[in-house]
PDB file of N, CA and C in Angstrom:
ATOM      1  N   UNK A   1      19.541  10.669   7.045  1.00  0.00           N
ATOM      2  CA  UNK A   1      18.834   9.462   7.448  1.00  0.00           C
ATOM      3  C   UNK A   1      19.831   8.317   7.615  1.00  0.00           C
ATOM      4  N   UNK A   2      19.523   7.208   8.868  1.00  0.00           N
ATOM      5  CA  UNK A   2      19.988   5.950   9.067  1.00  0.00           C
ATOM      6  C   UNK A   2      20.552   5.517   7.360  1.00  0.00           C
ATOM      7  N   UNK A   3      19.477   5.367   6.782  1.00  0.00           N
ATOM      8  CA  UNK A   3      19.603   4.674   5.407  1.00  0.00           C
ATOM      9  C   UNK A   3      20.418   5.303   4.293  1.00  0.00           C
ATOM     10  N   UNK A   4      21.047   6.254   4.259  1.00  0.00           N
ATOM     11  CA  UNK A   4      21.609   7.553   3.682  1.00  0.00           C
ATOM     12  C   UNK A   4      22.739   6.261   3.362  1.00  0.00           C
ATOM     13  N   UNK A   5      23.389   5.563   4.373  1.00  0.00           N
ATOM     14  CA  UNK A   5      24.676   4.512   4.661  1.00  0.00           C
ATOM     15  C   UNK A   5      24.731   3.440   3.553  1.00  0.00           C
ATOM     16  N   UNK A   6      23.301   3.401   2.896  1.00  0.00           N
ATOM     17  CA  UNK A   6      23.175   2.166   2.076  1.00  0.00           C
ATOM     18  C   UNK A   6      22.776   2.415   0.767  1.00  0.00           C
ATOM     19  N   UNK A   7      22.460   3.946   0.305  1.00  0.00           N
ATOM     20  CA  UNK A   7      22.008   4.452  -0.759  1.00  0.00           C
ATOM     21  C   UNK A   7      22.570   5.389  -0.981  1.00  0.00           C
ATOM     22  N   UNK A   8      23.845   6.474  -0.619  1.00  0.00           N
ATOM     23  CA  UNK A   8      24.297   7.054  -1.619  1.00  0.00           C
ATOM     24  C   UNK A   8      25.712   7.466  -1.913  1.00  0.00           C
ATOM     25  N   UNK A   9      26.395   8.037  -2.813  1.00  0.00           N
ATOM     26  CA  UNK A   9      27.468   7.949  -2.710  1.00  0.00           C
ATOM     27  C   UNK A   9      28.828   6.599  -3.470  1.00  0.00           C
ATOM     28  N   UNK A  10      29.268   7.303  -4.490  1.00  0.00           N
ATOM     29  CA  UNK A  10      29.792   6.463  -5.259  1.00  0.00           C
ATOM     30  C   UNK A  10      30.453   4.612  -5.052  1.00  0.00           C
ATOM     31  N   UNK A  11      31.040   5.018  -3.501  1.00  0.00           N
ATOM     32  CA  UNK A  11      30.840   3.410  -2.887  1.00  0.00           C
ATOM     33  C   UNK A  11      29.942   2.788  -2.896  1.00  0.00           C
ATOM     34  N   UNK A  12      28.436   3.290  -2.996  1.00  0.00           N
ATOM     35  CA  UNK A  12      27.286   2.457  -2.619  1.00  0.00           C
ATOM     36  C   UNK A  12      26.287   2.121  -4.212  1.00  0.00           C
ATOM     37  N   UNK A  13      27.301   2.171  -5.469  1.00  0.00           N
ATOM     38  CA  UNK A  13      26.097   2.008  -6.608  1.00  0.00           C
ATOM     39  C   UNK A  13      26.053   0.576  -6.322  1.00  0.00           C
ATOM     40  N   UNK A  14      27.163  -0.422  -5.697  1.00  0.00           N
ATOM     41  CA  UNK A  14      26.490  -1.417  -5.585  1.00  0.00           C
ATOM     42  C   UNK A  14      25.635  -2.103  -4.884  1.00  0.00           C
ATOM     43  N   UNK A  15      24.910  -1.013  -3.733  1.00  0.00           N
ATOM     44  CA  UNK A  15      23.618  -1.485  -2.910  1.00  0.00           C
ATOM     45  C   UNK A  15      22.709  -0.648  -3.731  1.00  0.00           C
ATOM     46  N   UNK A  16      22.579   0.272  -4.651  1.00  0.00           N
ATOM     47  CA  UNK A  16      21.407   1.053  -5.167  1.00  0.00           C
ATOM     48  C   UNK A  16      21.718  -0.239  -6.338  1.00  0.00           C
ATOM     49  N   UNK A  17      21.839  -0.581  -7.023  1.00  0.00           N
ATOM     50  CA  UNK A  17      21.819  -1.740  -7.913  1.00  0.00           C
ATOM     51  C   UNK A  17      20.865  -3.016  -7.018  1.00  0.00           C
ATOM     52  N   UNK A  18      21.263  -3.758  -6.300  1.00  0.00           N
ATOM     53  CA  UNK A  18      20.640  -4.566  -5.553  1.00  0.00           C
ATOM     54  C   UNK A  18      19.151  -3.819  -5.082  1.00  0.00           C
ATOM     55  N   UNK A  19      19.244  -2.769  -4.613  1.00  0.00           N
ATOM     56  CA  UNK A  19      17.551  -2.138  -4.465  1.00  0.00           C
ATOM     57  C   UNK A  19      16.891  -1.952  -5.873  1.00  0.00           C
ATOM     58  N   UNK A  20      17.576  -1.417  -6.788  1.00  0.00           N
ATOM     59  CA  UNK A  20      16.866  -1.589  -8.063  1.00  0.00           C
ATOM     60  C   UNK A  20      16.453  -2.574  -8.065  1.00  0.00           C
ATOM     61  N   UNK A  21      16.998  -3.588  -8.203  1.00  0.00           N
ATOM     62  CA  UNK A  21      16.409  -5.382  -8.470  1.00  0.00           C
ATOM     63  C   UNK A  21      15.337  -5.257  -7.724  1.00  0.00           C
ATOM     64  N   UNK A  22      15.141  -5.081  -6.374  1.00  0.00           N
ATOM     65  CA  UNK A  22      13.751  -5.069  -5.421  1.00  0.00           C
ATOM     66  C   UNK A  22      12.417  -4.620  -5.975  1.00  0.00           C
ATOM     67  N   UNK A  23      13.055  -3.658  -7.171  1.00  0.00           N
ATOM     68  CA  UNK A  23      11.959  -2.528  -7.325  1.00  0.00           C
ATOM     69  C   UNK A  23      12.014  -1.226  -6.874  1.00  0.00           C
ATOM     70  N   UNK A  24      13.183  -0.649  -6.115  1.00  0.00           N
ATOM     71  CA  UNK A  24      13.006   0.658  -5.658  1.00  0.00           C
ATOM     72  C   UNK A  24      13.402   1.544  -6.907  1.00  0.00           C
ATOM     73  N   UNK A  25      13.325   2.801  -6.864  1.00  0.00           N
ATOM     74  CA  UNK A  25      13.772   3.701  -7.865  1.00  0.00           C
ATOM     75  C   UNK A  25      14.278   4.922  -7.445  1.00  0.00           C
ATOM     76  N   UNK A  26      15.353   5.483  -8.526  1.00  0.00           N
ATOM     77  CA  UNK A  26      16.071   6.939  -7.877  1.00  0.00           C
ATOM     78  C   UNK A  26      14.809   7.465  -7.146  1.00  0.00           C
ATOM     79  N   UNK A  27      14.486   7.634  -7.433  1.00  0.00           N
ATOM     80  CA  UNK A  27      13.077   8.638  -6.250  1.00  0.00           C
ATOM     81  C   UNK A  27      12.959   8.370  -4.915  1.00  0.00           C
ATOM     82  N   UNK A  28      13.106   6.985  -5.051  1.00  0.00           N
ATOM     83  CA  UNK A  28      12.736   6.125  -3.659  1.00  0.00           C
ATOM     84  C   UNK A  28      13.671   6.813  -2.172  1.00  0.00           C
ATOM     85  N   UNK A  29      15.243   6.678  -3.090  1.00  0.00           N
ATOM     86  CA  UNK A  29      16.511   6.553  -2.029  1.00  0.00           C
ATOM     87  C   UNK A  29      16.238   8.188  -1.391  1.00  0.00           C
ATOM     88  N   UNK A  30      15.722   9.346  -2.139  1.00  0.00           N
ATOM     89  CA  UNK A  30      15.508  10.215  -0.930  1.00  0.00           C
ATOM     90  C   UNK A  30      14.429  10.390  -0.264  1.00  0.00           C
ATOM     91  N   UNK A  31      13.586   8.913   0.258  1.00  0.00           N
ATOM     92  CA  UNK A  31      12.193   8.363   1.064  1.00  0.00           C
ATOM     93  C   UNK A  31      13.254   8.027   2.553  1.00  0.00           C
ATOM     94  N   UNK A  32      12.510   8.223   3.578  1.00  0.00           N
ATOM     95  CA  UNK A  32      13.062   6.902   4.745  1.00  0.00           C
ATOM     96  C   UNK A  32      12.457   5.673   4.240  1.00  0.00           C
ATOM     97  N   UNK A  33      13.954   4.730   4.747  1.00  0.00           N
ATOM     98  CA  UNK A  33      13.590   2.965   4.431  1.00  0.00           C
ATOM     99  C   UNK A  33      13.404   2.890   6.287  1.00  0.00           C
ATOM    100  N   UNK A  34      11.825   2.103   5.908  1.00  0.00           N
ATOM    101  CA  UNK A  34      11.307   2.021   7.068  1.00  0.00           C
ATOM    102  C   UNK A  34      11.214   0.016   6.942  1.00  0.00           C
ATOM    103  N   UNK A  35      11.689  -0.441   8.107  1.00  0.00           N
ATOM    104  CA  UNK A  35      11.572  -2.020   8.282  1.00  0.00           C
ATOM    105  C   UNK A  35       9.912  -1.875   8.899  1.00  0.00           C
ATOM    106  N   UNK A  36       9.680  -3.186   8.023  1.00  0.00           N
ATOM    107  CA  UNK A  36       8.021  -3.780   8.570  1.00  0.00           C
ATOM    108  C   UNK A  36       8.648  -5.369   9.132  1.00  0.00           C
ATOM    109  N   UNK A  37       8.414  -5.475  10.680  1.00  0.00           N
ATOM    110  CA  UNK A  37       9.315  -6.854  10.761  1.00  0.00           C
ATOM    111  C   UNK A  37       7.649  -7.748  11.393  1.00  0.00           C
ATOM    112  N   UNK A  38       7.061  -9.005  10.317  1.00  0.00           N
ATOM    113  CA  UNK A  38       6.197  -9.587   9.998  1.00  0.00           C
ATOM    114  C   UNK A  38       6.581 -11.096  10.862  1.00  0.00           C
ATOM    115  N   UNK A  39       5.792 -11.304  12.381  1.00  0.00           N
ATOM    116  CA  UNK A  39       5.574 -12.744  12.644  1.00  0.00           C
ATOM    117  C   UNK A  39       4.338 -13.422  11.925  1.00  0.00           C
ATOM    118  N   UNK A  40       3.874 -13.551  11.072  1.00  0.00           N
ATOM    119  CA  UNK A  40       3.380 -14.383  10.348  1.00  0.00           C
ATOM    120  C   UNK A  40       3.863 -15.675  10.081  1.00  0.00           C
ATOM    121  N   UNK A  41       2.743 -16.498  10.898  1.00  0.00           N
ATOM    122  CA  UNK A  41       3.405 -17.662  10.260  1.00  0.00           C
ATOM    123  C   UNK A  41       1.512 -18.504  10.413  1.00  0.00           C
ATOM    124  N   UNK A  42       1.602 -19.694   9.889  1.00  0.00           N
ATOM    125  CA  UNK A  42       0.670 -20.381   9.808  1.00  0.00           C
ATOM    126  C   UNK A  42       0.603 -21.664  10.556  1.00  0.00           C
ATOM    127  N   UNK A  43       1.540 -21.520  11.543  1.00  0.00           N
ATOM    128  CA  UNK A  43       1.427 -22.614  12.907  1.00  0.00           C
ATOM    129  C   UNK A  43       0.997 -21.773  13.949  1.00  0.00           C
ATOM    130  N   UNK A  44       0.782 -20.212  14.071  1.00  0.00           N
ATOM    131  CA  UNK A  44       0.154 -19.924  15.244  1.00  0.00           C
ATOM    132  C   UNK A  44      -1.371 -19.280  15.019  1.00  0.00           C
ATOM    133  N   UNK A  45      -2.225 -20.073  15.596  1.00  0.00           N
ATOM    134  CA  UNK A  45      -3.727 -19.317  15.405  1.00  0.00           C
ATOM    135  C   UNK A  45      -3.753 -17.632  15.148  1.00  0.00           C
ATOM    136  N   UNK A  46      -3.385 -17.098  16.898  1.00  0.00           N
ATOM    137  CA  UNK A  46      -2.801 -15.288  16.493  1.00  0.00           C
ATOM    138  C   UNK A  46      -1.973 -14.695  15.469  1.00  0.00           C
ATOM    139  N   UNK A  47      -1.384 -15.085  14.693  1.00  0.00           N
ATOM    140  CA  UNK A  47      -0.452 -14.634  13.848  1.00  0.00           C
ATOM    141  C   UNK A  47      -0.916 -15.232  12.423  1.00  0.00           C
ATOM    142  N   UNK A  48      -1.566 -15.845  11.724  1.00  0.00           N
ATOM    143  CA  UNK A  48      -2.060 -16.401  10.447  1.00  0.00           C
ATOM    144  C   UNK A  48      -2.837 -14.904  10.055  1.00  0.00           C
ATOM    145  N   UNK A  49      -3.054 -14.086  10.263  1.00  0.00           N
ATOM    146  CA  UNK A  49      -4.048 -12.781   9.854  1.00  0.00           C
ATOM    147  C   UNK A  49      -2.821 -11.538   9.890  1.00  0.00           C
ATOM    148  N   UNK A  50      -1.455 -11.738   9.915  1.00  0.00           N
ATOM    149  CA  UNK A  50      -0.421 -10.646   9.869  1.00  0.00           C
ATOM    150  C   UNK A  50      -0.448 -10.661   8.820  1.00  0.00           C
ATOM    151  N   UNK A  51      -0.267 -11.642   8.027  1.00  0.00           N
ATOM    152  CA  UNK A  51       0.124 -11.116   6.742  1.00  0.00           C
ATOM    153  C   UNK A  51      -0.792  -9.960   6.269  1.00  0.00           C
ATOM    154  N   UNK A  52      -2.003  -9.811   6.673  1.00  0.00           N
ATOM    155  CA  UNK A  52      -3.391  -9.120   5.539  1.00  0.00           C
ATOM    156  C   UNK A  52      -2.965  -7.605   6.785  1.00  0.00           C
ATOM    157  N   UNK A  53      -2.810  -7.736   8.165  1.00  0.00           N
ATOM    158  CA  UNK A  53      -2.223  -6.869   8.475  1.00  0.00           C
ATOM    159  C   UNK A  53      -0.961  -5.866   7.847  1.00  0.00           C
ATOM    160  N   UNK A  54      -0.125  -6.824   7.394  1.00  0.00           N
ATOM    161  CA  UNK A  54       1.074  -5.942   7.013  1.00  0.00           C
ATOM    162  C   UNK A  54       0.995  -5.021   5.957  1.00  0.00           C
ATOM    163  N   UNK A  55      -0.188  -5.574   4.825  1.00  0.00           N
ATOM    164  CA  UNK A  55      -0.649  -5.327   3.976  1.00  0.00           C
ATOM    165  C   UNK A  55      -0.854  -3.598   3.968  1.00  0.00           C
ATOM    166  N   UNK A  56      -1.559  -3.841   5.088  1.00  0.00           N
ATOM    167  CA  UNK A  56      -2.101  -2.372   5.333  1.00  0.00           C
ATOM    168  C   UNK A  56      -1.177  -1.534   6.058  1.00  0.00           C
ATOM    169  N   UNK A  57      -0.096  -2.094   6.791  1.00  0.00           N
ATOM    170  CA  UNK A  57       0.781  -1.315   7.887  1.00  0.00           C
ATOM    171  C   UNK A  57       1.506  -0.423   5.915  1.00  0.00           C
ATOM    172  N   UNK A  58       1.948  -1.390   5.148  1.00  0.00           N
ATOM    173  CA  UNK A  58       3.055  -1.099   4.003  1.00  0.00           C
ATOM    174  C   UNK A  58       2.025  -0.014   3.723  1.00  0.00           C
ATOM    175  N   UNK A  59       0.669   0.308   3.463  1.00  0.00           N
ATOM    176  CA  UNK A  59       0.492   0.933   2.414  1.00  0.00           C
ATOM    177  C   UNK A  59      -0.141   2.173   3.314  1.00  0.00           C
ATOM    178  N   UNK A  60       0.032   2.244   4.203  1.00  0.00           N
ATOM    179  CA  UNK A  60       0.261   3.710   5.564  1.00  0.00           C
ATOM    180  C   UNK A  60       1.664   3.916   5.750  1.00  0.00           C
ATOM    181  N   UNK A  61       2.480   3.204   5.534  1.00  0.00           N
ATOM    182  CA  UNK A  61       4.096   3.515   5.416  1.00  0.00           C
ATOM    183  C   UNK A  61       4.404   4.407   4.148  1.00  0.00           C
ATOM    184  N   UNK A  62       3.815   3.796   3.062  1.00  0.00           N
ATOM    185  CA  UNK A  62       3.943   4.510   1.910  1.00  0.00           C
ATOM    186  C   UNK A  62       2.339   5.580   1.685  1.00  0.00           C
ATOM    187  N   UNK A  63       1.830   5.723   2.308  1.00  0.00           N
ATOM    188  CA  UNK A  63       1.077   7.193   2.700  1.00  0.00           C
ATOM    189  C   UNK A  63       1.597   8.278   2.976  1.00  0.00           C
ATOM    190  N   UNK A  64       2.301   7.511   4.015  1.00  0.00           N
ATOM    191  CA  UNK A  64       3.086   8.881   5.037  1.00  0.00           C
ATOM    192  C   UNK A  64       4.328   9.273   4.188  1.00  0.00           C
ATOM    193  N   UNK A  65       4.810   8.358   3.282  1.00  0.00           N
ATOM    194  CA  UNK A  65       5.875   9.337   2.522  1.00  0.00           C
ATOM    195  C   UNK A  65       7.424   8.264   2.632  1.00  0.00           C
ATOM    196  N   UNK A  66       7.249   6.969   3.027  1.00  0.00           N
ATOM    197  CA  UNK A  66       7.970   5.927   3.207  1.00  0.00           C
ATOM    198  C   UNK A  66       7.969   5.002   2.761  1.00  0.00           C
ATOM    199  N   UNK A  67       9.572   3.977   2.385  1.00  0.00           N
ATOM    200  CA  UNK A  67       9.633   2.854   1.670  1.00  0.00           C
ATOM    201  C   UNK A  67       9.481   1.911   2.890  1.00  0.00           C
ATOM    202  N   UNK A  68       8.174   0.978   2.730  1.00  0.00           N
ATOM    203  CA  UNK A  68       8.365   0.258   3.799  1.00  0.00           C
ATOM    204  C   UNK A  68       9.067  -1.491   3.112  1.00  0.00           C
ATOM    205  N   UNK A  69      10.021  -2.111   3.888  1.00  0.00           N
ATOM    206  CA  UNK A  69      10.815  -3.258   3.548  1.00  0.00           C
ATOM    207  C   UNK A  69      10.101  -4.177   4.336  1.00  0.00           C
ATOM    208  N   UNK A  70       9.564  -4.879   4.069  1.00  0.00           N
ATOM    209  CA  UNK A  70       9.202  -6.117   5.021  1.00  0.00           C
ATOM    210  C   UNK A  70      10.070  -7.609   5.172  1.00  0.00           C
ATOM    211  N   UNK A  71       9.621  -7.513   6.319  1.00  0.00           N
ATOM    212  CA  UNK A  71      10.918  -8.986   6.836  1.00  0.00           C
ATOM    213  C   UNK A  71       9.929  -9.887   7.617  1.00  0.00           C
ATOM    214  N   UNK A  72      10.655 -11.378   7.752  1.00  0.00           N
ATOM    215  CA  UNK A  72       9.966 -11.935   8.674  1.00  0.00           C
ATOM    216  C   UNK A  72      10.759 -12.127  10.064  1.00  0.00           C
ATOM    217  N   UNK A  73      10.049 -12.457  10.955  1.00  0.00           N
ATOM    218  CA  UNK A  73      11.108 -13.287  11.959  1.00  0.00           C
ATOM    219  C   UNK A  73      10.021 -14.829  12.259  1.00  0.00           C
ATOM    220  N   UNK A  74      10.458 -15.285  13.557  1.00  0.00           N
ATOM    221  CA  UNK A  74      10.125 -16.332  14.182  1.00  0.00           C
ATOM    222  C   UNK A  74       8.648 -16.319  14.642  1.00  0.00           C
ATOM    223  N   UNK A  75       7.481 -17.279  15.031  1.00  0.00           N
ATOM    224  CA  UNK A  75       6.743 -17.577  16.126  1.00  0.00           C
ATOM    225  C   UNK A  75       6.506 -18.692  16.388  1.00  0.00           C
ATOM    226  N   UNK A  76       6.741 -18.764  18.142  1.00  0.00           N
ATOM    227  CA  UNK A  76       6.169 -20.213  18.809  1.00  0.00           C
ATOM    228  C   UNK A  76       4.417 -19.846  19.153  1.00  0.00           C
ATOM    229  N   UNK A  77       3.882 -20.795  19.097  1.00  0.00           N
ATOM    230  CA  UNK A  77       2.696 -21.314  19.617  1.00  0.00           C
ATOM    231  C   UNK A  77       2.880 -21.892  21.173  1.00  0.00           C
ATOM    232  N   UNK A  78       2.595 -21.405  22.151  1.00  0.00           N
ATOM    233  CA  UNK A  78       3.037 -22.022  23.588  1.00  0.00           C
ATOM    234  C   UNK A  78       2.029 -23.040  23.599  1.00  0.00           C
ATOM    235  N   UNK A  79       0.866 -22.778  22.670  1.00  0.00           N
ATOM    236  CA  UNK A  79       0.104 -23.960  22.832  1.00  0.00           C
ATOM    237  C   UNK A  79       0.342 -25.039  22.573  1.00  0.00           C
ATOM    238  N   UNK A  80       1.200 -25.122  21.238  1.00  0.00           N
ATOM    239  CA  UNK A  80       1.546 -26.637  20.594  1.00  0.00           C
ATOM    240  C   UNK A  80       3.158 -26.839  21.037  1.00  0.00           C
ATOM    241  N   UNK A  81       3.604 -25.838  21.684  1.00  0.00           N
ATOM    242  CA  UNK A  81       4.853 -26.263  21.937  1.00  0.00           C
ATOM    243  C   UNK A  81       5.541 -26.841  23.029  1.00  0.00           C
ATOM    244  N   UNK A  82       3.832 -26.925  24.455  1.00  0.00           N
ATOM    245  CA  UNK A  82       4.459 -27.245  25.409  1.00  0.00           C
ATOM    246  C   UNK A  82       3.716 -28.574  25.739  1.00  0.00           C
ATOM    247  N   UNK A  83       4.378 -29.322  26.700  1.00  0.00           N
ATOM    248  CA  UNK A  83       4.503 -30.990  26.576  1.00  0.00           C
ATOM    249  C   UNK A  83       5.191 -31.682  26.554  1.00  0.00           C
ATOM    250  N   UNK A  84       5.946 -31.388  25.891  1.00  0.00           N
ATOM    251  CA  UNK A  84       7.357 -31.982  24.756  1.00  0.00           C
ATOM    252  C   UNK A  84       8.375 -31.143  24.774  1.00  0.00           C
ATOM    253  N   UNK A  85       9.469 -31.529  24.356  1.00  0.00           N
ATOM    254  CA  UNK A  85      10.826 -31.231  24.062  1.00  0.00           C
ATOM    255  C   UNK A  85      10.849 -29.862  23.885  1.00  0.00           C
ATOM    256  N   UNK A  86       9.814 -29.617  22.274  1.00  0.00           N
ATOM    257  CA  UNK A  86       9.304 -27.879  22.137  1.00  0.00           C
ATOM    258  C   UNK A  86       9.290 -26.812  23.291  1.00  0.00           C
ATOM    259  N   UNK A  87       8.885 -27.386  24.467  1.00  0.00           N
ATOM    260  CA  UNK A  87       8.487 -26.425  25.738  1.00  0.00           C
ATOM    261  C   UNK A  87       9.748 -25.529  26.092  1.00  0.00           C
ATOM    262  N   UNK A  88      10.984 -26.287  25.364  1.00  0.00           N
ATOM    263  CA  UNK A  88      12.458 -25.753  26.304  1.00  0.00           C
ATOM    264  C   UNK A  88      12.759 -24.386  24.895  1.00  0.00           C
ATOM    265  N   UNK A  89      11.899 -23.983  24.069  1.00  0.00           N
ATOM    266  CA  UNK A  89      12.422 -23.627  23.419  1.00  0.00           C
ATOM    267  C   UNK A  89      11.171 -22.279  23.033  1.00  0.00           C
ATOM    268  N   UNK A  90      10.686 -21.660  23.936  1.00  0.00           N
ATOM    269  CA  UNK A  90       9.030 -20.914  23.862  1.00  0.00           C
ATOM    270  C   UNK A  90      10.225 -19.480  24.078  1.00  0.00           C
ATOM    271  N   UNK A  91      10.513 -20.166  25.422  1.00  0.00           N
ATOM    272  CA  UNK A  91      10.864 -18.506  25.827  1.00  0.00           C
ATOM    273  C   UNK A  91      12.078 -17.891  25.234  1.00  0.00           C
ATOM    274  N   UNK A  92      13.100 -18.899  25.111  1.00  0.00           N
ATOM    275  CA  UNK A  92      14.246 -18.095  24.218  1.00  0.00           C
ATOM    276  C   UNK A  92      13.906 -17.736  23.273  1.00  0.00           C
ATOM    277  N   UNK A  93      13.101 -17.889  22.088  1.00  0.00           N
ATOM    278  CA  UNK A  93      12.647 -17.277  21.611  1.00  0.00           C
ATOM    279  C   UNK A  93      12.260 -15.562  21.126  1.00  0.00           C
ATOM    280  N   UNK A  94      12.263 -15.678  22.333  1.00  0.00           N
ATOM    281  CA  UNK A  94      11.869 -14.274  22.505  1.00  0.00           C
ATOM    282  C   UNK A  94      12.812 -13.436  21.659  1.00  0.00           C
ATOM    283  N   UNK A  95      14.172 -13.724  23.090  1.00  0.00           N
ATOM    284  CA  UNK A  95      15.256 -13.401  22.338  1.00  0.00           C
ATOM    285  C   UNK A  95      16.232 -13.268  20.810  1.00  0.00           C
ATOM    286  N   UNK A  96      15.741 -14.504  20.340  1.00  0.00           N
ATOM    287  CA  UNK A  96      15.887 -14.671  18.634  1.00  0.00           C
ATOM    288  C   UNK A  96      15.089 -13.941  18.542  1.00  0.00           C
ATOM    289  N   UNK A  97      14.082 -13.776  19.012  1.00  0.00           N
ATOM    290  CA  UNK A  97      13.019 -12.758  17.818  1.00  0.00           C
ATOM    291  C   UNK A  97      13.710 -11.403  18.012  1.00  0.00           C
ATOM    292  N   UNK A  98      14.260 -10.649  19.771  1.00  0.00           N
ATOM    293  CA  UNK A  98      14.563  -9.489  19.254  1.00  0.00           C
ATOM    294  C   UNK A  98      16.195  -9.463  18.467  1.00  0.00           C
ATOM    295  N   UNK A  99      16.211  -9.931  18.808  1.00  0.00           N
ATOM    296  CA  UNK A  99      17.934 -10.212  18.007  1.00  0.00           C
ATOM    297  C   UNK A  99      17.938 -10.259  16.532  1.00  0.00           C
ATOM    298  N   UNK A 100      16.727 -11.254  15.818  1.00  0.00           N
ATOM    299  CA  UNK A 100      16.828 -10.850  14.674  1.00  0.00           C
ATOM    300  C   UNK A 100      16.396  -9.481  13.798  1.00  0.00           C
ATOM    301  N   UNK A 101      15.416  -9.415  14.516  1.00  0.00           N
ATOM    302  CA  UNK A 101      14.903  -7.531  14.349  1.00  0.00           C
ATOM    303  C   UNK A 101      16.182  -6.780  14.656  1.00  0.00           C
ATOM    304  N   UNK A 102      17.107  -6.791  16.054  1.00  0.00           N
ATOM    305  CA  UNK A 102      17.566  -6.162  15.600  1.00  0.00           C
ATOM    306  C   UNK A 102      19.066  -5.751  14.674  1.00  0.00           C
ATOM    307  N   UNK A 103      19.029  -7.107  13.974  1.00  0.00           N
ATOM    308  CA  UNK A 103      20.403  -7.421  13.489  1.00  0.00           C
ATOM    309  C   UNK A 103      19.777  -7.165  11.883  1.00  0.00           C
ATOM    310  N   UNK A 104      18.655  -7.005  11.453  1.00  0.00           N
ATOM    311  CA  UNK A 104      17.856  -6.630  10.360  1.00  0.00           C
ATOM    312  C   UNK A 104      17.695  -5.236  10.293  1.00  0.00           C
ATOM    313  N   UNK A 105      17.676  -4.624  11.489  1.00  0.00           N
ATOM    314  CA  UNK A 105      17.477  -2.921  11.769  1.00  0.00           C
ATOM    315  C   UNK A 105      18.820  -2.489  11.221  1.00  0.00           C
ATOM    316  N   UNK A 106      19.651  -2.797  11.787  1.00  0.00           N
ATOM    317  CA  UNK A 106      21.642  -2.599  11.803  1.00  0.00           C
ATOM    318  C   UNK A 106      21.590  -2.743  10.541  1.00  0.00           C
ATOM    319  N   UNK A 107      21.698  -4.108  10.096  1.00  0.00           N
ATOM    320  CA  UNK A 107      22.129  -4.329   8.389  1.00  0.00           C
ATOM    321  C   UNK A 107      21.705  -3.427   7.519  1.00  0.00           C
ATOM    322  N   UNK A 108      20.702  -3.483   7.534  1.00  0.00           N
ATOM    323  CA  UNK A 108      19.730  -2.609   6.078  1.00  0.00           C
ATOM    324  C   UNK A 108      19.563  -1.170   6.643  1.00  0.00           C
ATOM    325  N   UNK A 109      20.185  -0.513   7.939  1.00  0.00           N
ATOM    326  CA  UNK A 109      20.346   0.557   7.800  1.00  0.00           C
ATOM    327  C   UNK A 109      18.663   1.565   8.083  1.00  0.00           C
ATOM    328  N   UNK A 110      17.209   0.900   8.668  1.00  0.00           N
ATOM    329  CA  UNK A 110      16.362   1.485   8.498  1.00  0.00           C
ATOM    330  C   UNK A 110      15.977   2.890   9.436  1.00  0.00           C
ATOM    331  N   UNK A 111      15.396   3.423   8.451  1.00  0.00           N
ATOM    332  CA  UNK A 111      14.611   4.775   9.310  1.00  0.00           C
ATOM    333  C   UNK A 111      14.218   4.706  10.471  1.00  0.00           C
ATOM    334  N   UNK A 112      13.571   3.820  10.352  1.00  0.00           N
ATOM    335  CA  UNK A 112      12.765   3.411  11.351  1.00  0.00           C
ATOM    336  C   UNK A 112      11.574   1.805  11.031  1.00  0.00           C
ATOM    337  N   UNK A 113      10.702   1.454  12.192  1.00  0.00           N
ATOM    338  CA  UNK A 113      10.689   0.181  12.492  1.00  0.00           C
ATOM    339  C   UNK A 113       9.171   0.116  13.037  1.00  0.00           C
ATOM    340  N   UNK A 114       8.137  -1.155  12.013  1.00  0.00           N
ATOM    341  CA  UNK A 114       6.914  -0.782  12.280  1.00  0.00           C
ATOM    342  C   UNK A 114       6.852  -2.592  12.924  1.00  0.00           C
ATOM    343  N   UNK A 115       6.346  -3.146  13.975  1.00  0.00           N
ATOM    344  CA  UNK A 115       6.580  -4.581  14.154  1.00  0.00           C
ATOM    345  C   UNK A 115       5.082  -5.026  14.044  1.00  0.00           C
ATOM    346  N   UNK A 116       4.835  -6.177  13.534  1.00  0.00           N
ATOM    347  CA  UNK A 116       4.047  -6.657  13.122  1.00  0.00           C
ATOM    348  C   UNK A 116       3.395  -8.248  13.850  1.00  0.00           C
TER     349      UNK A 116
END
């Protein structure tokens, strides 16, 4: 597995230390680490109900036999953002959003990737 890079092997007790702190356990590290990447935020009408979503994505991640990690990224509202200054800043966006997903995918090494 992707995640194999971040959990085992005498170089790495100091990322299985840091996952301990999280809460994971020896059991865990031979699970896939699956990213849950969460736009939740409470400035956009569509996105205030992810969180209770993710809720449920994590606990079908860990059904199927997976550690799911949840992350956040960014959301604009095009509604409140255009008018004003905000407007120049909707669509790049985008881009930060996939960029940070996928610079969160890379780092932490995941199985795989549930977006939210």
């Amino acid at each position: 597995m992707r995640s194999d890079a971040v959990k085992f092997g005498v170089e790495r007790a100091p990322h299985r230390a840091i996952w301990k702190c999280l809460g994971l356990t020896d059991e865990d590290f031979n699970k896939p680490f699956i990213g849950v990447a969460n736009s939740f935020t409470e400035l956009v009408p569509g996105h205030m109900h992810l969180d209770k979503i993710a809720k449920f994505v994590k606990a079908g991640v860990r059904a199927a036999g997976g550690i799911p990690l949840e992350f956040n990224t960014i959301a604009i509202c095009d509604g409140l953002a255009m008018g004003h200054e905000g407007m120049h800043y909707s669509l790049p966006s985008r881009e930060l959003i996939a960029d940070s997903i996928e610079v969160m995918a890379q780092a932490y090494r995941f199985d795989g990737l549930v977006l939210v």
